[in-house]
PDB file of N, CA and C in Angstrom:
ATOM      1  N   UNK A   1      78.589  48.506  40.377  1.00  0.00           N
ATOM      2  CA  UNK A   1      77.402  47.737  40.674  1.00  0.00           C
ATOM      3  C   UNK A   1      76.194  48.619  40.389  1.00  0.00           C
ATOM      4  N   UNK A   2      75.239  48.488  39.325  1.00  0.00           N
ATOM      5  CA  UNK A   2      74.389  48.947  39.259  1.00  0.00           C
ATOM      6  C   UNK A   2      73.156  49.045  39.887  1.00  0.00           C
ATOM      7  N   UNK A   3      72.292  49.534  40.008  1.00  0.00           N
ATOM      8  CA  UNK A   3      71.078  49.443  40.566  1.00  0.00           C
ATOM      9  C   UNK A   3      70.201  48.082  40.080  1.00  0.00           C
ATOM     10  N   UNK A   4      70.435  47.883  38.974  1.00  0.00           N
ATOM     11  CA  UNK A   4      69.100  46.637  38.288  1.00  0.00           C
ATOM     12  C   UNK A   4      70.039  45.313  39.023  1.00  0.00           C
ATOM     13  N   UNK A   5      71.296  45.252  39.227  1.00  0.00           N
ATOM     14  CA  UNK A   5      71.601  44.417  39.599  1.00  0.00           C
ATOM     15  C   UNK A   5      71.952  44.293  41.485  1.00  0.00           C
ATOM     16  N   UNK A   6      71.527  44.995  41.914  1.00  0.00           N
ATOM     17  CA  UNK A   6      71.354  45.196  43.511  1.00  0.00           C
ATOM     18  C   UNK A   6      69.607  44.430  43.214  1.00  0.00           C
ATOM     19  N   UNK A   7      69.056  45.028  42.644  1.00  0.00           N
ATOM     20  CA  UNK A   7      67.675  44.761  42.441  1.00  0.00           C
ATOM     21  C   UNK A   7      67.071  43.153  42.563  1.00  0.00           C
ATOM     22  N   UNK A   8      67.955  43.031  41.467  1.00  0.00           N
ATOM     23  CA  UNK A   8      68.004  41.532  41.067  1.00  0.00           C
ATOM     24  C   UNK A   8      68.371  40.752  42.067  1.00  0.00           C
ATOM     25  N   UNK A   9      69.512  40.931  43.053  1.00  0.00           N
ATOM     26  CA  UNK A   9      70.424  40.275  43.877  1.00  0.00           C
ATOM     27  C   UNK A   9      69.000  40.454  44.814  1.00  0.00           C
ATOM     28  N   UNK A  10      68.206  41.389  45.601  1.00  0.00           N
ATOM     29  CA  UNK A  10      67.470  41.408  46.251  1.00  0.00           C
ATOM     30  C   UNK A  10      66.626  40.596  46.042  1.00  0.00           C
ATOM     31  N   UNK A  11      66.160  40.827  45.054  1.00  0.00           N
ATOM     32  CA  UNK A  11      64.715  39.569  44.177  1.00  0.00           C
ATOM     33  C   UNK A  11      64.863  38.323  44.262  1.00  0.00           C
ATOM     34  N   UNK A  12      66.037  38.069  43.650  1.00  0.00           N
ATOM     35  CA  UNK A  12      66.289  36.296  44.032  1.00  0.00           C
ATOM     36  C   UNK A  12      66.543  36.224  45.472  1.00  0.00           C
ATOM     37  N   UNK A  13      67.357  36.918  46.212  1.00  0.00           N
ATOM     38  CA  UNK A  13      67.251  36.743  47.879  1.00  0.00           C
ATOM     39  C   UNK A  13      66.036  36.520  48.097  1.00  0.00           C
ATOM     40  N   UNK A  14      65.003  37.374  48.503  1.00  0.00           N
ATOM     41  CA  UNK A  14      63.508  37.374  48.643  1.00  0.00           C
ATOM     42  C   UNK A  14      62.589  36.295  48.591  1.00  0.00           C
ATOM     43  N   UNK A  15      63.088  35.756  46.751  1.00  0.00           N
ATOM     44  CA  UNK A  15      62.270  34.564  46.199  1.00  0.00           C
ATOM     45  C   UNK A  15      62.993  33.219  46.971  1.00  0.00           C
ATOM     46  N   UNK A  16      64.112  33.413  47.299  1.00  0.00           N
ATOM     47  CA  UNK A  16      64.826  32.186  48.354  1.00  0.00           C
ATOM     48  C   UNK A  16      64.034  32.215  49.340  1.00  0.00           C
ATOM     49  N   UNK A  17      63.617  32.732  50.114  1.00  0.00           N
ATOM     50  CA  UNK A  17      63.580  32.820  51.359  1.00  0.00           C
ATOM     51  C   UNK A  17      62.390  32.636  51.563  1.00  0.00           C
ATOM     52  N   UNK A  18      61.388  32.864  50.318  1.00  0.00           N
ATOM     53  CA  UNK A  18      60.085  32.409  50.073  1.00  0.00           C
ATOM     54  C   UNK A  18      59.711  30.888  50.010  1.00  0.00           C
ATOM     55  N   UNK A  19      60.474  30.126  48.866  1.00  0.00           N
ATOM     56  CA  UNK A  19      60.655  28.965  48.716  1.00  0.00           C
ATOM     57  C   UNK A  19      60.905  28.057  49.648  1.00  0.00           C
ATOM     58  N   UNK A  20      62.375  28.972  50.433  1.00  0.00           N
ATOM     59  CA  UNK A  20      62.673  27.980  52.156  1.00  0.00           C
ATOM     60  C   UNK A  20      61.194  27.959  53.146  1.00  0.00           C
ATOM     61  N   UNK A  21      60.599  28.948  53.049  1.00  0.00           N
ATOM     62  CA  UNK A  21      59.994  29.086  54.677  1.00  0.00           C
ATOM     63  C   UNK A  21      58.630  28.622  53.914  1.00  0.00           C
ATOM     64  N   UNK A  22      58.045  28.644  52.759  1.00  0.00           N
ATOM     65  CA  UNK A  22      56.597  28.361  52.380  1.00  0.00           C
ATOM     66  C   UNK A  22      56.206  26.876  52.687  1.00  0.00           C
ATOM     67  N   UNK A  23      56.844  26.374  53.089  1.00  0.00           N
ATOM     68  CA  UNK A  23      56.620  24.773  53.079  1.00  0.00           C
ATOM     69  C   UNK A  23      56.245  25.131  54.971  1.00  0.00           C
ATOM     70  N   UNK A  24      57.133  25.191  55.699  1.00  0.00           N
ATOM     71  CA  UNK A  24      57.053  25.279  57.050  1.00  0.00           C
ATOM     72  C   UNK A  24      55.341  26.412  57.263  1.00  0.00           C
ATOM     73  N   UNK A  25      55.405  26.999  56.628  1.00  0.00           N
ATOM     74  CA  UNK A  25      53.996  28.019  56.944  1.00  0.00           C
ATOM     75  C   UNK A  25      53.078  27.445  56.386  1.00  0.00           C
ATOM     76  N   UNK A  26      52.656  26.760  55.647  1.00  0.00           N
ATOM     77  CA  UNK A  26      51.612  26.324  54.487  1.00  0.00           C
ATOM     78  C   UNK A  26      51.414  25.154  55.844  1.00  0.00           C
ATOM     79  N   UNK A  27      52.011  24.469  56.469  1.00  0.00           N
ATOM     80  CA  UNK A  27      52.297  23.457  57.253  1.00  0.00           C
ATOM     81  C   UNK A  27      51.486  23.639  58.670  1.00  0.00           C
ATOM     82  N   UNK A  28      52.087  24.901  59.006  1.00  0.00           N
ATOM     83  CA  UNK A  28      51.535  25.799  60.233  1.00  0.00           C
ATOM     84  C   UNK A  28      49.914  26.289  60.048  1.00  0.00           C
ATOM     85  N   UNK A  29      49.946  27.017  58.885  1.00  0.00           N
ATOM     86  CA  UNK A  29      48.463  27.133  58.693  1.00  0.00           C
ATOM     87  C   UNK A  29      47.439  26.152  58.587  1.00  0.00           C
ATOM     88  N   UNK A  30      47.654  24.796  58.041  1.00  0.00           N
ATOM     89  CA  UNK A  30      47.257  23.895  58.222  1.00  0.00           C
ATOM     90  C   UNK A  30      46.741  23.331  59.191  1.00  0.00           C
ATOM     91  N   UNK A  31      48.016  23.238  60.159  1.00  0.00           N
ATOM     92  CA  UNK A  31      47.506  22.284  61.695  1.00  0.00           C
ATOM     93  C   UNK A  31      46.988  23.233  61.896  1.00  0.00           C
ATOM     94  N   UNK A  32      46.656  24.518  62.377  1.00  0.00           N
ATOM     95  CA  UNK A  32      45.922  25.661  63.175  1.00  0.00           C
ATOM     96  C   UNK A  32      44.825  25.691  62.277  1.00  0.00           C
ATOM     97  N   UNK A  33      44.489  25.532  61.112  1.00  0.00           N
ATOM     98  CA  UNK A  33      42.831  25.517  60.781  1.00  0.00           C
ATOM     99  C   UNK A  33      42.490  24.444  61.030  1.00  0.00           C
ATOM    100  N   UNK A  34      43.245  23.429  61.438  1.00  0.00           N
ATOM    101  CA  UNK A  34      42.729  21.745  61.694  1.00  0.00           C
ATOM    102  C   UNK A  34      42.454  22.034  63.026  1.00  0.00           C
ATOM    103  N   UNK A  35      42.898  22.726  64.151  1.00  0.00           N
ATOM    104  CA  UNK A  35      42.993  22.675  65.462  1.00  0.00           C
ATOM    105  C   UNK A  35      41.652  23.791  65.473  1.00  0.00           C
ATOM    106  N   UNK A  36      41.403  24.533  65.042  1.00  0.00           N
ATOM    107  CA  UNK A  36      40.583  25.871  64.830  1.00  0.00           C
ATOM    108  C   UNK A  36      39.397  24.831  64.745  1.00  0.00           C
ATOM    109  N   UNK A  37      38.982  24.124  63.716  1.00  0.00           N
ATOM    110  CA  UNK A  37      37.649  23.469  63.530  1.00  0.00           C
ATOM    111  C   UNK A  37      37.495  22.491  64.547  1.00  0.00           C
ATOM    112  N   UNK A  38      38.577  22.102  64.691  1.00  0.00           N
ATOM    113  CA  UNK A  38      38.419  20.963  66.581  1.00  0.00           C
ATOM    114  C   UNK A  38      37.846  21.806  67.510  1.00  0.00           C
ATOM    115  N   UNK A  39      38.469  22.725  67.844  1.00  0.00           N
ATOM    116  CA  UNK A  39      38.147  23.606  68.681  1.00  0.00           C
ATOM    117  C   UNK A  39      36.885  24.469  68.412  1.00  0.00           C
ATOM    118  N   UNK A  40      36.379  24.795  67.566  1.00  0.00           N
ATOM    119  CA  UNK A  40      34.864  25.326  67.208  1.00  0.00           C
ATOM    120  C   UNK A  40      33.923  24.064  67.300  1.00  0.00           C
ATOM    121  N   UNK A  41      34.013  23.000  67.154  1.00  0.00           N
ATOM    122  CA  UNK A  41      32.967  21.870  66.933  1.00  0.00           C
ATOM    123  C   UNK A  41      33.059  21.397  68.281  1.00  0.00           C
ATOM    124  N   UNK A  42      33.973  21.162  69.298  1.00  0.00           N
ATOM    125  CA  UNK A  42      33.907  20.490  70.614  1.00  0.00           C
ATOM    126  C   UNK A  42      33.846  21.671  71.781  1.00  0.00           C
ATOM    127  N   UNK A  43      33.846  22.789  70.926  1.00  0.00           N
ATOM    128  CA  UNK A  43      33.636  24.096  72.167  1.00  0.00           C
ATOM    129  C   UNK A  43      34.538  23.964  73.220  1.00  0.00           C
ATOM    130  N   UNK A  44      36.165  23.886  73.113  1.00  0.00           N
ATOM    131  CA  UNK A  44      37.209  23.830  74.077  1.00  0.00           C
ATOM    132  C   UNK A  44      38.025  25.354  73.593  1.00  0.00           C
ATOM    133  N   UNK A  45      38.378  25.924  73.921  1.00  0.00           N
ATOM    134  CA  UNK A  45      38.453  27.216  73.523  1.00  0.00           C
ATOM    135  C   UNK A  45      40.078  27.369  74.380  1.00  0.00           C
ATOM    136  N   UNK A  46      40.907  26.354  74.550  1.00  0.00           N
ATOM    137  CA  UNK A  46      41.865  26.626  75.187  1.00  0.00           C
ATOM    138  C   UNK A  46      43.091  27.310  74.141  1.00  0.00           C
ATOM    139  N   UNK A  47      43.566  28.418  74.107  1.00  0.00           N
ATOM    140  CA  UNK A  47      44.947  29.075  73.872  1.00  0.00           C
ATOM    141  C   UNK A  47      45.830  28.612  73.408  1.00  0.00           C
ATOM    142  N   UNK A  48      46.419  27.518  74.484  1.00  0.00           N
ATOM    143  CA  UNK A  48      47.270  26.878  74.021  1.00  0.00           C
ATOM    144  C   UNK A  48      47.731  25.804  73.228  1.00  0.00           C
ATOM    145  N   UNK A  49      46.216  25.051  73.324  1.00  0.00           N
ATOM    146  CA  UNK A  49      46.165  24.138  72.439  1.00  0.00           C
ATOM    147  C   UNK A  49      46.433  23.988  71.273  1.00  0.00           C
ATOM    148  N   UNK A  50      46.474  25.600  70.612  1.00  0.00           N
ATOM    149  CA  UNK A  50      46.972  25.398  69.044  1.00  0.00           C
ATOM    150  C   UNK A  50      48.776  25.711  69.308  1.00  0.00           C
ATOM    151  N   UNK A  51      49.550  25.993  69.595  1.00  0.00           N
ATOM    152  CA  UNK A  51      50.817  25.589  69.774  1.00  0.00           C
ATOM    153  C   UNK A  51      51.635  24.541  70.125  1.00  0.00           C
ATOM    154  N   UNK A  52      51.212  23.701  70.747  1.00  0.00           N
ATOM    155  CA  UNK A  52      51.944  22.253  70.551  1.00  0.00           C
ATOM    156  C   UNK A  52      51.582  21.401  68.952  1.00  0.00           C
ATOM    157  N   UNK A  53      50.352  21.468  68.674  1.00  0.00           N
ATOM    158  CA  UNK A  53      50.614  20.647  67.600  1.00  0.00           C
ATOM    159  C   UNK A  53      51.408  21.505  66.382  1.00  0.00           C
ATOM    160  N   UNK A  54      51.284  22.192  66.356  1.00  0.00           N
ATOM    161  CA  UNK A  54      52.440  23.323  65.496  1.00  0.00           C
ATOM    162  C   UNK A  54      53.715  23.317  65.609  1.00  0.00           C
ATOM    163  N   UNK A  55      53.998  23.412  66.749  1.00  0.00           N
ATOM    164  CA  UNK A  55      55.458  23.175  67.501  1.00  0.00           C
ATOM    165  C   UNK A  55      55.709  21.929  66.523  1.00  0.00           C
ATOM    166  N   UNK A  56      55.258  20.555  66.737  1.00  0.00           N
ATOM    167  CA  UNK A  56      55.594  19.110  66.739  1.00  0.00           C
ATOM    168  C   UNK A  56      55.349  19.228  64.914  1.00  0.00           C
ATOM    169  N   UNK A  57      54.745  19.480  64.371  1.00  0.00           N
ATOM    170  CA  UNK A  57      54.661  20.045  62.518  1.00  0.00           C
ATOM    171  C   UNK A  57      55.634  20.585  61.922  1.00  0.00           C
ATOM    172  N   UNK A  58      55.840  21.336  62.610  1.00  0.00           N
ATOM    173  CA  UNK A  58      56.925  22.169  62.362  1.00  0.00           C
ATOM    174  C   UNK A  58      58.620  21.366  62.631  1.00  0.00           C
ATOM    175  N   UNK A  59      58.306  21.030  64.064  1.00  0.00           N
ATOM    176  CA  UNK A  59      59.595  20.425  63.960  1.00  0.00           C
ATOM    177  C   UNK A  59      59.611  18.664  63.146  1.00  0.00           C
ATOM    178  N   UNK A  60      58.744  18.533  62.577  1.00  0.00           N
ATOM    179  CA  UNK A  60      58.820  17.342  61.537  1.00  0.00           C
ATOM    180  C   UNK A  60      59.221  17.735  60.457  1.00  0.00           C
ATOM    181  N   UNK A  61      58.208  18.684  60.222  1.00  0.00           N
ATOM    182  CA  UNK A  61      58.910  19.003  58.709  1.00  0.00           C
ATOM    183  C   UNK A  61      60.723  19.680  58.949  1.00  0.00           C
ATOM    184  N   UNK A  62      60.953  20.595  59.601  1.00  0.00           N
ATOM    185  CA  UNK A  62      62.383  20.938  59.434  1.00  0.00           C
ATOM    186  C   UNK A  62      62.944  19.867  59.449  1.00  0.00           C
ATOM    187  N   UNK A  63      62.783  18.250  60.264  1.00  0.00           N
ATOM    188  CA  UNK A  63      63.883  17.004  60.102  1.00  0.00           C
ATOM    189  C   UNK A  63      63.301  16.403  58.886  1.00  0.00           C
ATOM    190  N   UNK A  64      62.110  16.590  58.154  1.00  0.00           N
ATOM    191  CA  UNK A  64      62.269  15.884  57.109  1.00  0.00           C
ATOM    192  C   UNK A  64      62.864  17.015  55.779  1.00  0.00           C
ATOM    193  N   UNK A  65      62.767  18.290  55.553  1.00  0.00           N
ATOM    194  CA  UNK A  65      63.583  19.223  54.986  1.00  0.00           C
ATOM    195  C   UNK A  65      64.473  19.626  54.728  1.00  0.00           C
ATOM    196  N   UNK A  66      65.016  19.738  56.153  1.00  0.00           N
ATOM    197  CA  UNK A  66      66.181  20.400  56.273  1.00  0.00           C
ATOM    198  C   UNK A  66      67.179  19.970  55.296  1.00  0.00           C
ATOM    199  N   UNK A  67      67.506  18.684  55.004  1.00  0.00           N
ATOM    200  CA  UNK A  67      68.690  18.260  53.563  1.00  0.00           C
ATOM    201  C   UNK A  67      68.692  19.501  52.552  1.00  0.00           C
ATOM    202  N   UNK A  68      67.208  19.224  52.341  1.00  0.00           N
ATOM    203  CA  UNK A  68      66.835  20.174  50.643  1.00  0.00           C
ATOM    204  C   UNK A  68      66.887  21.445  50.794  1.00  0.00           C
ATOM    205  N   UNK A  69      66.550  21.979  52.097  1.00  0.00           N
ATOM    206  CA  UNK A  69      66.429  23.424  52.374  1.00  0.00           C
ATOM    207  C   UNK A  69      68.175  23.672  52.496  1.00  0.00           C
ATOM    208  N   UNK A  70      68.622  23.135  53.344  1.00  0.00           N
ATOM    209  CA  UNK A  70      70.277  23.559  53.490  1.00  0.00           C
ATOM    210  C   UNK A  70      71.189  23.542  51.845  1.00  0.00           C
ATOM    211  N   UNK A  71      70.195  22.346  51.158  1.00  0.00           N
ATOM    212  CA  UNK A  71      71.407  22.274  49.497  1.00  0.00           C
ATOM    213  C   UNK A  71      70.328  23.502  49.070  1.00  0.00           C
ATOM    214  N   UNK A  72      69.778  24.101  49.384  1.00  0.00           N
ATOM    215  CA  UNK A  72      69.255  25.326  48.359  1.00  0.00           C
ATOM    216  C   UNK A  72      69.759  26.449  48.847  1.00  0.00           C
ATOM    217  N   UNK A  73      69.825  26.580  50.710  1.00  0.00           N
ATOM    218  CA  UNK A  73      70.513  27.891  50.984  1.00  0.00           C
ATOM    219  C   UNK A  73      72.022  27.740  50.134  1.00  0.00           C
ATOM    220  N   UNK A  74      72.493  26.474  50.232  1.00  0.00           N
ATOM    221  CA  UNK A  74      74.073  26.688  50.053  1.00  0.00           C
ATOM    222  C   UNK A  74      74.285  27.003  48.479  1.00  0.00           C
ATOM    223  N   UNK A  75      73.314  26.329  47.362  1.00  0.00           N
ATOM    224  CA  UNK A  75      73.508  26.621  46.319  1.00  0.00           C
ATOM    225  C   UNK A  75      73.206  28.248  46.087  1.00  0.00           C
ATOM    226  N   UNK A  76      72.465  28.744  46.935  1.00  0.00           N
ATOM    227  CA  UNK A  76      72.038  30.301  46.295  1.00  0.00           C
ATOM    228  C   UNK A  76      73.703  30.941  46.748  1.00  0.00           C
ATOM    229  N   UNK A  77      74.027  30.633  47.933  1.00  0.00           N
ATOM    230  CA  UNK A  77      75.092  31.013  48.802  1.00  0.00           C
ATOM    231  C   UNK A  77      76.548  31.027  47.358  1.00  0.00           C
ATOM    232  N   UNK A  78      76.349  29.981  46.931  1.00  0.00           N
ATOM    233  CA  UNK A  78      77.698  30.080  46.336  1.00  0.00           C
ATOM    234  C   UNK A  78      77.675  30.656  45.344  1.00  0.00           C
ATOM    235  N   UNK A  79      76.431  30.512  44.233  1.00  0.00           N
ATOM    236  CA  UNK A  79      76.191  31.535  43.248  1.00  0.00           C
ATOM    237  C   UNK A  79      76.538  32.619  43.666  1.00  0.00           C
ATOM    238  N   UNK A  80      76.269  33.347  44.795  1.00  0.00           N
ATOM    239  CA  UNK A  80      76.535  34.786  45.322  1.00  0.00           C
ATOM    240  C   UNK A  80      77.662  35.030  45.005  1.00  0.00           C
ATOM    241  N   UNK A  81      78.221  34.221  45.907  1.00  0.00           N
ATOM    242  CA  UNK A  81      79.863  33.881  45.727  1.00  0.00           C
ATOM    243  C   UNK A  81      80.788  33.984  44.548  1.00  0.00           C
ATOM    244  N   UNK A  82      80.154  33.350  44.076  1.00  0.00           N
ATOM    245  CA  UNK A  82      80.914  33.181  42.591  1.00  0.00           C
ATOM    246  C   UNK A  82      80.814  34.034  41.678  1.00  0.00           C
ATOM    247  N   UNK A  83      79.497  34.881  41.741  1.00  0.00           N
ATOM    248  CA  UNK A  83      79.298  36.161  41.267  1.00  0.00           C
ATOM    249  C   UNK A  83      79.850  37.612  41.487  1.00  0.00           C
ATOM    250  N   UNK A  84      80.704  36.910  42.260  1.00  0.00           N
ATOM    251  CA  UNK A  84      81.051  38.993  42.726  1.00  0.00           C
ATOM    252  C   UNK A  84      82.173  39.607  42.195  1.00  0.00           C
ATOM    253  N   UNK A  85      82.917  38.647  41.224  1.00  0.00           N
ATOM    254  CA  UNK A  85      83.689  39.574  40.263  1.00  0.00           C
ATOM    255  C   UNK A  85      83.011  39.541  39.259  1.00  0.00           C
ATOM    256  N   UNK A  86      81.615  39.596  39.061  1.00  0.00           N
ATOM    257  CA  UNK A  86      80.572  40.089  38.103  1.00  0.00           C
ATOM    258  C   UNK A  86      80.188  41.217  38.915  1.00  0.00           C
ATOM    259  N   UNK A  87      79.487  41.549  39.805  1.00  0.00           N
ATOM    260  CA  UNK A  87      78.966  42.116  40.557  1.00  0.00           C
ATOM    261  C   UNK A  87      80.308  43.973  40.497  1.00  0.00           C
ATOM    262  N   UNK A  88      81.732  43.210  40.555  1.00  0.00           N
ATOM    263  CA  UNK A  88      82.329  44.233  41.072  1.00  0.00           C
ATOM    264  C   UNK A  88      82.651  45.681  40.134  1.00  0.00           C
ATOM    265  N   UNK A  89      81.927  44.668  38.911  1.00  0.00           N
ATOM    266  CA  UNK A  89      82.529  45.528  37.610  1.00  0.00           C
ATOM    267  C   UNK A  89      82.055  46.528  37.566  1.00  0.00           C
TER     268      UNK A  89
END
Protein backbone atom coordinates (compact mmCIF):
# COMPACT_ATOMS: atom_id res chain seq x y z
CA UNK A 1 0.00 0.00 0.00
CA UNK A 2 1.54 3.03 -0.99
CA UNK A 3 1.49 6.37 0.34
CA UNK A 4 -0.44 8.24 -2.78
CA UNK A 5 -2.91 5.69 -2.24
CA UNK A 6 -3.48 6.00 1.71
CA UNK A 7 -3.62 9.66 0.48
CA UNK A 8 -6.20 9.22 -1.88
CA UNK A 9 -8.27 6.79 0.40
CA UNK A 10 -8.06 9.81 2.95
CA UNK A 11 -9.17 12.48 0.33
CA UNK A 12 -12.17 10.81 -0.86
CA UNK A 13 -13.00 9.91 2.93
CA UNK A 14 -12.75 13.68 3.78
CA UNK A 15 -14.62 14.80 0.52
CA UNK A 16 -17.51 12.20 1.81
CA UNK A 17 -17.95 13.50 4.83
CA UNK A 18 -17.99 16.97 3.41
CA UNK A 19 -20.77 16.28 1.00
CA UNK A 20 -22.80 14.28 3.96
CA UNK A 21 -22.66 17.02 6.65
CA UNK A 22 -22.65 20.36 4.17
CA UNK A 23 -26.27 20.24 3.64
CA UNK A 24 -27.10 19.87 7.56
CA UNK A 25 -24.56 23.01 8.31
CA UNK A 26 -25.39 25.31 5.38
CA UNK A 27 -29.00 24.58 7.05
CA UNK A 28 -27.80 25.44 10.62
CA UNK A 29 -26.11 28.53 9.55
CA UNK A 30 -29.03 29.64 8.00
CA UNK A 31 -31.70 29.38 10.75
CA UNK A 32 -29.05 31.08 13.23
CA UNK A 33 -28.46 34.14 10.87
CA UNK A 34 -32.32 34.14 10.47
CA UNK A 35 -32.69 33.94 14.34
CA UNK A 36 -29.53 36.44 14.76
CA UNK A 37 -31.43 39.29 12.67
CA UNK A 38 -34.79 38.48 14.73
CA UNK A 39 -33.00 38.85 17.58
CA UNK A 40 -30.97 42.17 16.70
CA UNK A 41 -34.18 43.96 15.25
CA UNK A 42 -36.68 43.02 18.28
CA UNK A 43 -33.81 43.41 20.94
CA UNK A 44 -34.61 39.86 22.73
CA UNK A 45 -31.20 38.70 23.36
CA UNK A 46 -32.23 35.30 24.80
CA UNK A 47 -29.41 32.27 24.44
CA UNK A 48 -31.48 29.89 23.89
CA UNK A 49 -33.56 30.90 21.47
CA UNK A 50 -31.22 30.09 18.70
CA UNK A 51 -31.20 26.26 19.53
CA UNK A 52 -34.57 25.04 19.18
CA UNK A 53 -35.14 26.29 15.83
CA UNK A 54 -31.87 24.52 14.78
CA UNK A 55 -32.61 21.52 16.68
CA UNK A 56 -36.18 21.26 14.61
CA UNK A 57 -33.92 22.17 10.92
CA UNK A 58 -31.81 19.97 11.53
CA UNK A 59 -33.92 17.27 12.51
CA UNK A 60 -36.04 17.93 9.19
CA UNK A 61 -33.53 17.85 7.07
CA UNK A 62 -31.86 14.45 8.47
CA UNK A 63 -35.76 12.84 7.82
CA UNK A 64 -35.86 14.39 4.60
CA UNK A 65 -31.97 13.15 3.73
CA UNK A 66 -31.23 10.60 5.39
CA UNK A 67 -32.28 8.00 2.17
CA UNK A 68 -29.55 9.87 0.02
CA UNK A 69 -27.07 10.39 2.72
CA UNK A 70 -27.23 6.56 3.90
CA UNK A 71 -27.08 5.35 -0.27
CA UNK A 72 -23.88 7.58 -0.37
CA UNK A 73 -22.30 6.43 2.98
CA UNK A 74 -23.04 2.82 1.78
CA UNK A 75 -21.88 3.34 -1.78
CA UNK A 76 -18.43 4.92 -0.61
CA UNK A 77 -18.53 1.91 2.06
CA UNK A 78 -18.52 -0.74 -0.53
CA UNK A 79 -16.16 0.77 -2.99
CA UNK A 80 -13.78 0.54 0.06
CA UNK A 81 -14.69 -2.81 0.21
CA UNK A 82 -14.28 -3.91 -2.96
CA UNK A 83 -11.06 -2.22 -3.25
CA UNK A 84 -8.84 -3.88 -0.90
CA UNK A 85 -7.41 -6.53 -2.97
CA UNK A 86 -6.28 -3.42 -4.90
CA UNK A 87 -5.22 -1.73 -1.95
CA UNK A 88 -3.32 -5.02 -0.69
CA UNK A 89 -0.94 -5.22 -3.52
Amino acid sequence: MSQDLVIQIFRDFLKSTLVLMSPLLVASIVVGLIVSIFQAATQIHEMTLVFVPKILVISVCLIVLFPWMMNFAISFTVNIISNIPLYVR
